[in-house]
Protein backbone atom coordinates (compact mmCIF):
# COMPACT_ATOMS: atom_id res chain seq x y z
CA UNK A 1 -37.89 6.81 86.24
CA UNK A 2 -35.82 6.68 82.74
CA UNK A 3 -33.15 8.84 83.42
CA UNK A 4 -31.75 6.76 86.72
CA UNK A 5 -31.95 3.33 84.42
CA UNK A 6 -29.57 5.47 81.97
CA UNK A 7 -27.30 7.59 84.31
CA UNK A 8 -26.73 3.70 86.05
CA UNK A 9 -25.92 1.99 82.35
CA UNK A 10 -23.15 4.50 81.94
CA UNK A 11 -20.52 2.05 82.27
CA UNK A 12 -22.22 0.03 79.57
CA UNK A 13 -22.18 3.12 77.39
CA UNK A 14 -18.66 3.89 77.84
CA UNK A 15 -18.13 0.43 76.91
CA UNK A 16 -20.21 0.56 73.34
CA UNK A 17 -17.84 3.61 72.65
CA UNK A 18 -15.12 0.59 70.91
CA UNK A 19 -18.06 -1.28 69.62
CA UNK A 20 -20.50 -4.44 70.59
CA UNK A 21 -17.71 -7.20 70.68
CA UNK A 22 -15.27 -4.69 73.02
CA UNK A 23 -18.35 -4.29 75.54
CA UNK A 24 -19.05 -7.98 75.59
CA UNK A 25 -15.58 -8.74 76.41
CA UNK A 26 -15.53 -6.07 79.19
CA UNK A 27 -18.59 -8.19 80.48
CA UNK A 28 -21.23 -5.92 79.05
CA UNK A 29 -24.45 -8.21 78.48
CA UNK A 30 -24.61 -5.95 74.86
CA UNK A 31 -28.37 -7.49 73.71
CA UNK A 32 -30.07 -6.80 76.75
CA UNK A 33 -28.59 -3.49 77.73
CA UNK A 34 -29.56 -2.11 74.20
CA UNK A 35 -33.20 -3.22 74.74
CA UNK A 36 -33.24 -1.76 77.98
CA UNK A 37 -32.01 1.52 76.63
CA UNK A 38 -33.81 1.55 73.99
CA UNK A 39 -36.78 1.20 75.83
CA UNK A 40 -36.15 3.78 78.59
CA UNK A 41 -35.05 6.36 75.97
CA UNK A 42 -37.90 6.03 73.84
CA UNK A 43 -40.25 6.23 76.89
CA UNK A 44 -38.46 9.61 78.16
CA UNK A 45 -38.64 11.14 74.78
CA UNK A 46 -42.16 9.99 74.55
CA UNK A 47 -42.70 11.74 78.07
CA UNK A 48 -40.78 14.89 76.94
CA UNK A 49 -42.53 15.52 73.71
CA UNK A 50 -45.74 15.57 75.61
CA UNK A 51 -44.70 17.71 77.99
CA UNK A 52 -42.87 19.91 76.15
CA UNK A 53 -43.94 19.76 72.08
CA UNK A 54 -41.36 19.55 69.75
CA UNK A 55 -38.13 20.76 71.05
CA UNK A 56 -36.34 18.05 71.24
CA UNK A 57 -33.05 19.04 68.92
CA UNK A 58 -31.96 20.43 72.55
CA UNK A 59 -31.71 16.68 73.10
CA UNK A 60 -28.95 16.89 69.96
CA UNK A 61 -27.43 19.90 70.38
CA UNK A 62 -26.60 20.36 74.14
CA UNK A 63 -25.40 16.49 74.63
CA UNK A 64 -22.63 17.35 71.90
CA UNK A 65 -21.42 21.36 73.89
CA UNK A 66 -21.23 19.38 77.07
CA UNK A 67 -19.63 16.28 75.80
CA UNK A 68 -17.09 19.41 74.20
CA UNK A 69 -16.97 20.61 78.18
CA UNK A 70 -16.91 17.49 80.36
CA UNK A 71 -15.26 14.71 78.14
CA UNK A 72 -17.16 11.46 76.79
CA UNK A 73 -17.05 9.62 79.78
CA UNK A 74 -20.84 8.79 80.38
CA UNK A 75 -21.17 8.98 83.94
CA UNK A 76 -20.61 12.71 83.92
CA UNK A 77 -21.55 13.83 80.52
CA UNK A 78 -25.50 12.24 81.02
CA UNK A 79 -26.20 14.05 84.53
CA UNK A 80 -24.65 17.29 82.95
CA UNK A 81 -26.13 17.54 79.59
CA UNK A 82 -29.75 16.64 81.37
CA UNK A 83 -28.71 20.09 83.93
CA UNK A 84 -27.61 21.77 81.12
CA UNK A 85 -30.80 21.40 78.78
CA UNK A 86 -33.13 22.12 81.79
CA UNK A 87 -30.96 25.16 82.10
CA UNK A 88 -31.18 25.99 78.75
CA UNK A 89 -34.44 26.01 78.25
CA UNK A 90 -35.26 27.83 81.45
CA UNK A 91 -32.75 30.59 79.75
CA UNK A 92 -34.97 30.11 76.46
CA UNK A 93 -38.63 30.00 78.26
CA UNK A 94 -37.32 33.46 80.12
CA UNK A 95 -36.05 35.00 77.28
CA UNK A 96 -39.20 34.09 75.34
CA UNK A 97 -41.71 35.74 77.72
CA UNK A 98 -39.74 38.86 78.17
CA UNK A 99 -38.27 39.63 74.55
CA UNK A 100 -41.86 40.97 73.04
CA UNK A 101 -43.47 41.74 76.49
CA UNK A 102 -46.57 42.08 76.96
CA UNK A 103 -47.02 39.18 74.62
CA UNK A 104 -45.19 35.92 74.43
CA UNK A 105 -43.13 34.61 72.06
CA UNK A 106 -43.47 30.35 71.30
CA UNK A 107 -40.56 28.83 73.47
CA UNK A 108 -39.88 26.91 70.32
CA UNK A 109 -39.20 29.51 68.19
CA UNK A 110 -36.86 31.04 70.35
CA UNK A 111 -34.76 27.25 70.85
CA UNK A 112 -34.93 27.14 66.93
CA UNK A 113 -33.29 30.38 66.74
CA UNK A 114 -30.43 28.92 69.01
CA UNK A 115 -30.48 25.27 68.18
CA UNK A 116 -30.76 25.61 64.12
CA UNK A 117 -27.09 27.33 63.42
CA UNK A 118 -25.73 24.77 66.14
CA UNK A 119 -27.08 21.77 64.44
CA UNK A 120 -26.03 22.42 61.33
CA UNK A 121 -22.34 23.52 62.61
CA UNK A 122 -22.57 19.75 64.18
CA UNK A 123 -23.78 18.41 60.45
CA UNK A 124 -20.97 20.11 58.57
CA UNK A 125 -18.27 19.07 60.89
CA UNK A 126 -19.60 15.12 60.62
CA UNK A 127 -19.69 15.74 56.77
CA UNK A 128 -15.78 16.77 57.06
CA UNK A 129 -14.99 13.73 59.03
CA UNK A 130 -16.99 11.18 56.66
């Protein structure tokens, strides 16, 4: 239900990429559309977290490699970085029930593993730019 509200405010994103007087001259209604997403992505991460516990620096890392892959343009880089994390933690769920088989290793350590050295690569290179 949250992801369609976001994938069809991608114009207004692209817009907020030169800032909140840019989108409202493009048309953007700037107030309401950052309510709205606001709301919708703080329900889906709600809904995420319960679902599946605390991973949710895959929501930080893999937006940034696909946005690397398939530009910033919003209405391709939200449906792809949503395919690519589901991928990506299929790849990590698999990879944690067959590394130490017969017993299972936590999904989350095994997304840590992965997810740690990437976010701080991503912190470093914003602490070069600032």
């Amino acid at each position: 239900v949250c992801a369609p509200v976001m994938v069809l405010s991608a114009r207004g994103l692209d817009a907020f990429a030169f800032g909140d007087k840019a989108a409202a001259s493009l048309g953007v209604d700037v107030a309401r559309l950052r309510w709205v997403l606001l709301l919708a992505s703080a329900l889906l991460t709600g809904i995420m977290v319960s679902i599946g516990g605390a991973i949710g620096f895959v929501g930080l890392v893999v937006p940034h490699a696909v946005r690397l892959a398939v530009g910033s343009g919003h209405r391709r880089l939200l449906p792809m970085a949503m395919l690519v994390g589901a991928i990506f933690m299929l790849w990590a769920d698999t990879l944690a029930r067959t590394v130490f088989d017969p017993r299972e290793l936590p999904v989350g350590i095994v997304t840590a593993l992965v997810g740690a050295p990437a976010f701080l690569l991503i912190l470093m290179r914003f602490r070069r730019i600032t």
